[in-house]
C-alpha atoms as a PDB file:
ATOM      1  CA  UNK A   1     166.462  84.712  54.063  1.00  0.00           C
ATOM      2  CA  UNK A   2     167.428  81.613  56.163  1.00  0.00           C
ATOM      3  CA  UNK A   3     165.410  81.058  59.569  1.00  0.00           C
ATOM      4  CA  UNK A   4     168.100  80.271  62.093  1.00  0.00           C
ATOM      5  CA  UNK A   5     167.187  77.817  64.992  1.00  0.00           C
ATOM      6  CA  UNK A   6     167.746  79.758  68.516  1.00  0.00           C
ATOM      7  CA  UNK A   7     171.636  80.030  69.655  1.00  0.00           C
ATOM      8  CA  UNK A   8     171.793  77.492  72.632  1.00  0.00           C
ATOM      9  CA  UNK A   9     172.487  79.535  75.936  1.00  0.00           C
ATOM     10  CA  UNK A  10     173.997  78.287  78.881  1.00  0.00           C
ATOM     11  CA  UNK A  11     172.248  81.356  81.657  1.00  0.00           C
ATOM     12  CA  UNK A  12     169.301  79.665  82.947  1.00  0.00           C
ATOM     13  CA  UNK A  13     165.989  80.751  82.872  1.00  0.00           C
ATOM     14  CA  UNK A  14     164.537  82.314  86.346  1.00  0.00           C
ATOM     15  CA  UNK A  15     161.549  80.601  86.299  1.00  0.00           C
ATOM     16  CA  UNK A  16     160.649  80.295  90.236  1.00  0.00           C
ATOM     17  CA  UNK A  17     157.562  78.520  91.645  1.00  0.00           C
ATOM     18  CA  UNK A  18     154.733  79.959  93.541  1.00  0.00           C
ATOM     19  CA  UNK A  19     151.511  78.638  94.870  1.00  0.00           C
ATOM     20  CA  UNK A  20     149.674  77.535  92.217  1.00  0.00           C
ATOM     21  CA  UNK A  21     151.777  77.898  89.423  1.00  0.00           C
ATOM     22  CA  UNK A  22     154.896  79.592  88.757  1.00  0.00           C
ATOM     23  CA  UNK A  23     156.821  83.174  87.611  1.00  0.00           C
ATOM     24  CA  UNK A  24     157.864  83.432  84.043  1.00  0.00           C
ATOM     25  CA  UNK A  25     160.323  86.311  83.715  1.00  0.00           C
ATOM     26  CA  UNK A  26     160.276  87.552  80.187  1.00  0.00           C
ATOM     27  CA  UNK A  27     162.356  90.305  78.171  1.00  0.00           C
ATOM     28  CA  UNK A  28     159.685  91.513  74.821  1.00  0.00           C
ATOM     29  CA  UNK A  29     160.651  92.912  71.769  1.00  0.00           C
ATOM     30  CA  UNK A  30     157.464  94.315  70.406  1.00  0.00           C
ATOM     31  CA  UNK A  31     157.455  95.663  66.676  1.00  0.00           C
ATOM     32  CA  UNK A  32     159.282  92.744  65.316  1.00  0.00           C
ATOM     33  CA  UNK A  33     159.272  90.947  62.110  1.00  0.00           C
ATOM     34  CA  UNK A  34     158.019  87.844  63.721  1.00  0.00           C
ATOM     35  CA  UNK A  35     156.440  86.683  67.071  1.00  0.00           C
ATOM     36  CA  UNK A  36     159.154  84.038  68.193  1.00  0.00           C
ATOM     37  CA  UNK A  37     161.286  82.557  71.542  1.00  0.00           C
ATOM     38  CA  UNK A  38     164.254  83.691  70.807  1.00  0.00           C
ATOM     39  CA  UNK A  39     166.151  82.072  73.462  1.00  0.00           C
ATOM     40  CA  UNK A  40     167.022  83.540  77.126  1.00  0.00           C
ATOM     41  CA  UNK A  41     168.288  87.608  77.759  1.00  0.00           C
ATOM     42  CA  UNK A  42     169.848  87.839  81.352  1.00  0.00           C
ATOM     43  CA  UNK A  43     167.667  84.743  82.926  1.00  0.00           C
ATOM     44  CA  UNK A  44     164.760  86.076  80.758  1.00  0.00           C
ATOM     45  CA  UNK A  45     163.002  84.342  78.046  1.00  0.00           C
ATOM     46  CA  UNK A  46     163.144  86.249  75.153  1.00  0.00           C
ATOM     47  CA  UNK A  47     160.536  86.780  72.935  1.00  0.00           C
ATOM     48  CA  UNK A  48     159.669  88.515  69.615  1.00  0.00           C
ATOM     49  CA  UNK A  49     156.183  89.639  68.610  1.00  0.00           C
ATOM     50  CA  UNK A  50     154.754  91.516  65.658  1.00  0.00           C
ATOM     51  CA  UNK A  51     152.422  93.553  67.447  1.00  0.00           C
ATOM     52  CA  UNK A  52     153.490  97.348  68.311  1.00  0.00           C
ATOM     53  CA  UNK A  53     154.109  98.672  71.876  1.00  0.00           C
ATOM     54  CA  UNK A  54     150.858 100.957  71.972  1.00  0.00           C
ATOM     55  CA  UNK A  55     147.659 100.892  73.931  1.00  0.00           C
ATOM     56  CA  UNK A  56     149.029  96.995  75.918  1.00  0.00           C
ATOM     57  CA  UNK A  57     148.416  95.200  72.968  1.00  0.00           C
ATOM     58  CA  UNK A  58     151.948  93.921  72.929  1.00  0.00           C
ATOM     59  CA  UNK A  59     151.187  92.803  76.484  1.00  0.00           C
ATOM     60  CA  UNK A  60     147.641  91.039  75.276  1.00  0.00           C
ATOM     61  CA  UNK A  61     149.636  89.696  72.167  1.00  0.00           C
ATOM     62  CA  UNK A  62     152.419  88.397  74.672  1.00  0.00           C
ATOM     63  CA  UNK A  63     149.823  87.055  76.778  1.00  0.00           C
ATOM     64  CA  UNK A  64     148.005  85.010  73.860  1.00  0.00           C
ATOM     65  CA  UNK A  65     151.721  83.902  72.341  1.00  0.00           C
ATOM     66  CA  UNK A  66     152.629  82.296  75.132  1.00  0.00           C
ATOM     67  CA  UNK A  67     149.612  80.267  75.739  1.00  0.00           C
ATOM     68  CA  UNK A  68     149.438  79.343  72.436  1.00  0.00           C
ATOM     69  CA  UNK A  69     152.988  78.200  72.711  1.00  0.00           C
ATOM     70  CA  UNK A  70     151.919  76.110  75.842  1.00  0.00           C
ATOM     71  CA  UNK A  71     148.815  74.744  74.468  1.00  0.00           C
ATOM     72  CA  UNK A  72     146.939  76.441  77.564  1.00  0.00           C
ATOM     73  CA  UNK A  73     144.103  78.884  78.375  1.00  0.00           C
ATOM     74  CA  UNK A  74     144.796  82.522  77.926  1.00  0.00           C
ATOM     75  CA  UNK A  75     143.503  82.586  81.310  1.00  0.00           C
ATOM     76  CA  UNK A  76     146.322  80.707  82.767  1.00  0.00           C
ATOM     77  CA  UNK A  77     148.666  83.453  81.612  1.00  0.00           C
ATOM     78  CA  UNK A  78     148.550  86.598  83.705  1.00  0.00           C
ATOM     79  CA  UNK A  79     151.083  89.203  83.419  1.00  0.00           C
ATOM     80  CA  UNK A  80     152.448  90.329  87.152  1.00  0.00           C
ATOM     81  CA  UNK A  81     154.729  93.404  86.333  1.00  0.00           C
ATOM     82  CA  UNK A  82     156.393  95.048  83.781  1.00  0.00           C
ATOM     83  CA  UNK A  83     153.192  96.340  81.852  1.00  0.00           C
ATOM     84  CA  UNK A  84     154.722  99.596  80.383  1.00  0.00           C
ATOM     85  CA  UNK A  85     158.331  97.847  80.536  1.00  0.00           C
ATOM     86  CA  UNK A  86     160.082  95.352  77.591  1.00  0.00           C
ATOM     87  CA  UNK A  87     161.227  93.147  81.061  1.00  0.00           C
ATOM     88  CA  UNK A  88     157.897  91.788  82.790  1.00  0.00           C
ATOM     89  CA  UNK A  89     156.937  88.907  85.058  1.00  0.00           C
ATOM     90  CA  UNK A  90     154.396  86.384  84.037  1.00  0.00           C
ATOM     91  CA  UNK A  91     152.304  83.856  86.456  1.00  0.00           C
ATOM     92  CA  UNK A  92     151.688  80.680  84.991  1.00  0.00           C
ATOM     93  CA  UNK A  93     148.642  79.490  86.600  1.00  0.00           C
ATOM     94  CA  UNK A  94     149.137  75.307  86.430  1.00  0.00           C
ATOM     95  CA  UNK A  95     152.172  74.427  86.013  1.00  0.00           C
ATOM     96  CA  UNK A  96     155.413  73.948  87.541  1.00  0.00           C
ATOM     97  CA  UNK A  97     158.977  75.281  86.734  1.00  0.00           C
ATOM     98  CA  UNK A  98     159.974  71.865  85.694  1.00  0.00           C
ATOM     99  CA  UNK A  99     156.907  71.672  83.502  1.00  0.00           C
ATOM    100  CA  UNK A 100     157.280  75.162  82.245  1.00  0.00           C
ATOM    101  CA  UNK A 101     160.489  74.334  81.088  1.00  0.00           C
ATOM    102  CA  UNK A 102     159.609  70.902  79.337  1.00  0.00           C
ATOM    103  CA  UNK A 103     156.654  73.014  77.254  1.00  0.00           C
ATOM    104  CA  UNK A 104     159.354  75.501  76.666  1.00  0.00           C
ATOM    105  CA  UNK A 105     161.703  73.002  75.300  1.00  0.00           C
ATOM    106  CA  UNK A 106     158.825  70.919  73.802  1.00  0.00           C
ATOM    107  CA  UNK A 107     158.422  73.906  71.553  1.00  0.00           C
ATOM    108  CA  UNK A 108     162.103  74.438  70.345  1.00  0.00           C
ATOM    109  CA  UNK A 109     162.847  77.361  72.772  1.00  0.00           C
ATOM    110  CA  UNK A 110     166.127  77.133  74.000  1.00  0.00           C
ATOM    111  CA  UNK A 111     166.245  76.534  77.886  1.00  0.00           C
ATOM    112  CA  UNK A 112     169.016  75.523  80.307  1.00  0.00           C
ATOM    113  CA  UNK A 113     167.884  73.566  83.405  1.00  0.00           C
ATOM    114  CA  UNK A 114     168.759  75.848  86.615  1.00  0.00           C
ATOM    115  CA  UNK A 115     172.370  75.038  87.366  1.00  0.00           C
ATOM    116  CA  UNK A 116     172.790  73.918  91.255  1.00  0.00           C
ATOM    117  CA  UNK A 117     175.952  75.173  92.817  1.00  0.00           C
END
């Protein structure tokens, strides 16, 4: 089987900043084959992670995926809402949207700039 590069998308990512930081919106699907970005779902970054839904551990996977992805401190990741939902809302502590999306993109995820209209 052939590992296929993301499918460039033209939505953009909601990333909004906040004191501090910024908001990481973020659509999971737990269970799969893989833990992956797998591009953007409805201004979402989607993402795909072996672990199961049961017990949060998808959300502690999710957590340590995207840090890892980053090259940051788990601690820096905190998830905001969505704990029981595949949609949540992610504060990363540090870093700007613009810089949030340059990691992003850094690490082959596919993410349009906002577009300004």
């Amino acid at each position: 089987m052939i590992d296929n590069p993301p499918t460039p998308v033209t939505t953009p990512l909601a990333i909004r900043d906040i004191p501090g930081g910024c908001t990481l919106p973020v659509r999971v699907h737990p269970g799969a084959r893989r833990s992956a970005i797998d591009g953007i779902h409805d201004g979402a970054l989607k993402v795909s992670l072996t672990t199961p839904p049961t017990d949060g551990r998808a959300n502690q996977a999710l957590v340590a995926f995207l840090a890892g992805e980053l090259h940051i401190p788990r601690a820096r990741v905190t998830l905001l809402t969505g704990g029981a939902s595949r949609t949540k809302s992610l504060r990363i502590a540090g870093l700007t949207s613009a810089q949030l999306r340059a990691a992003l993109s850094d690490n082959r995820a596919t993410v349009a700039p906002p577009t300004t209209e």
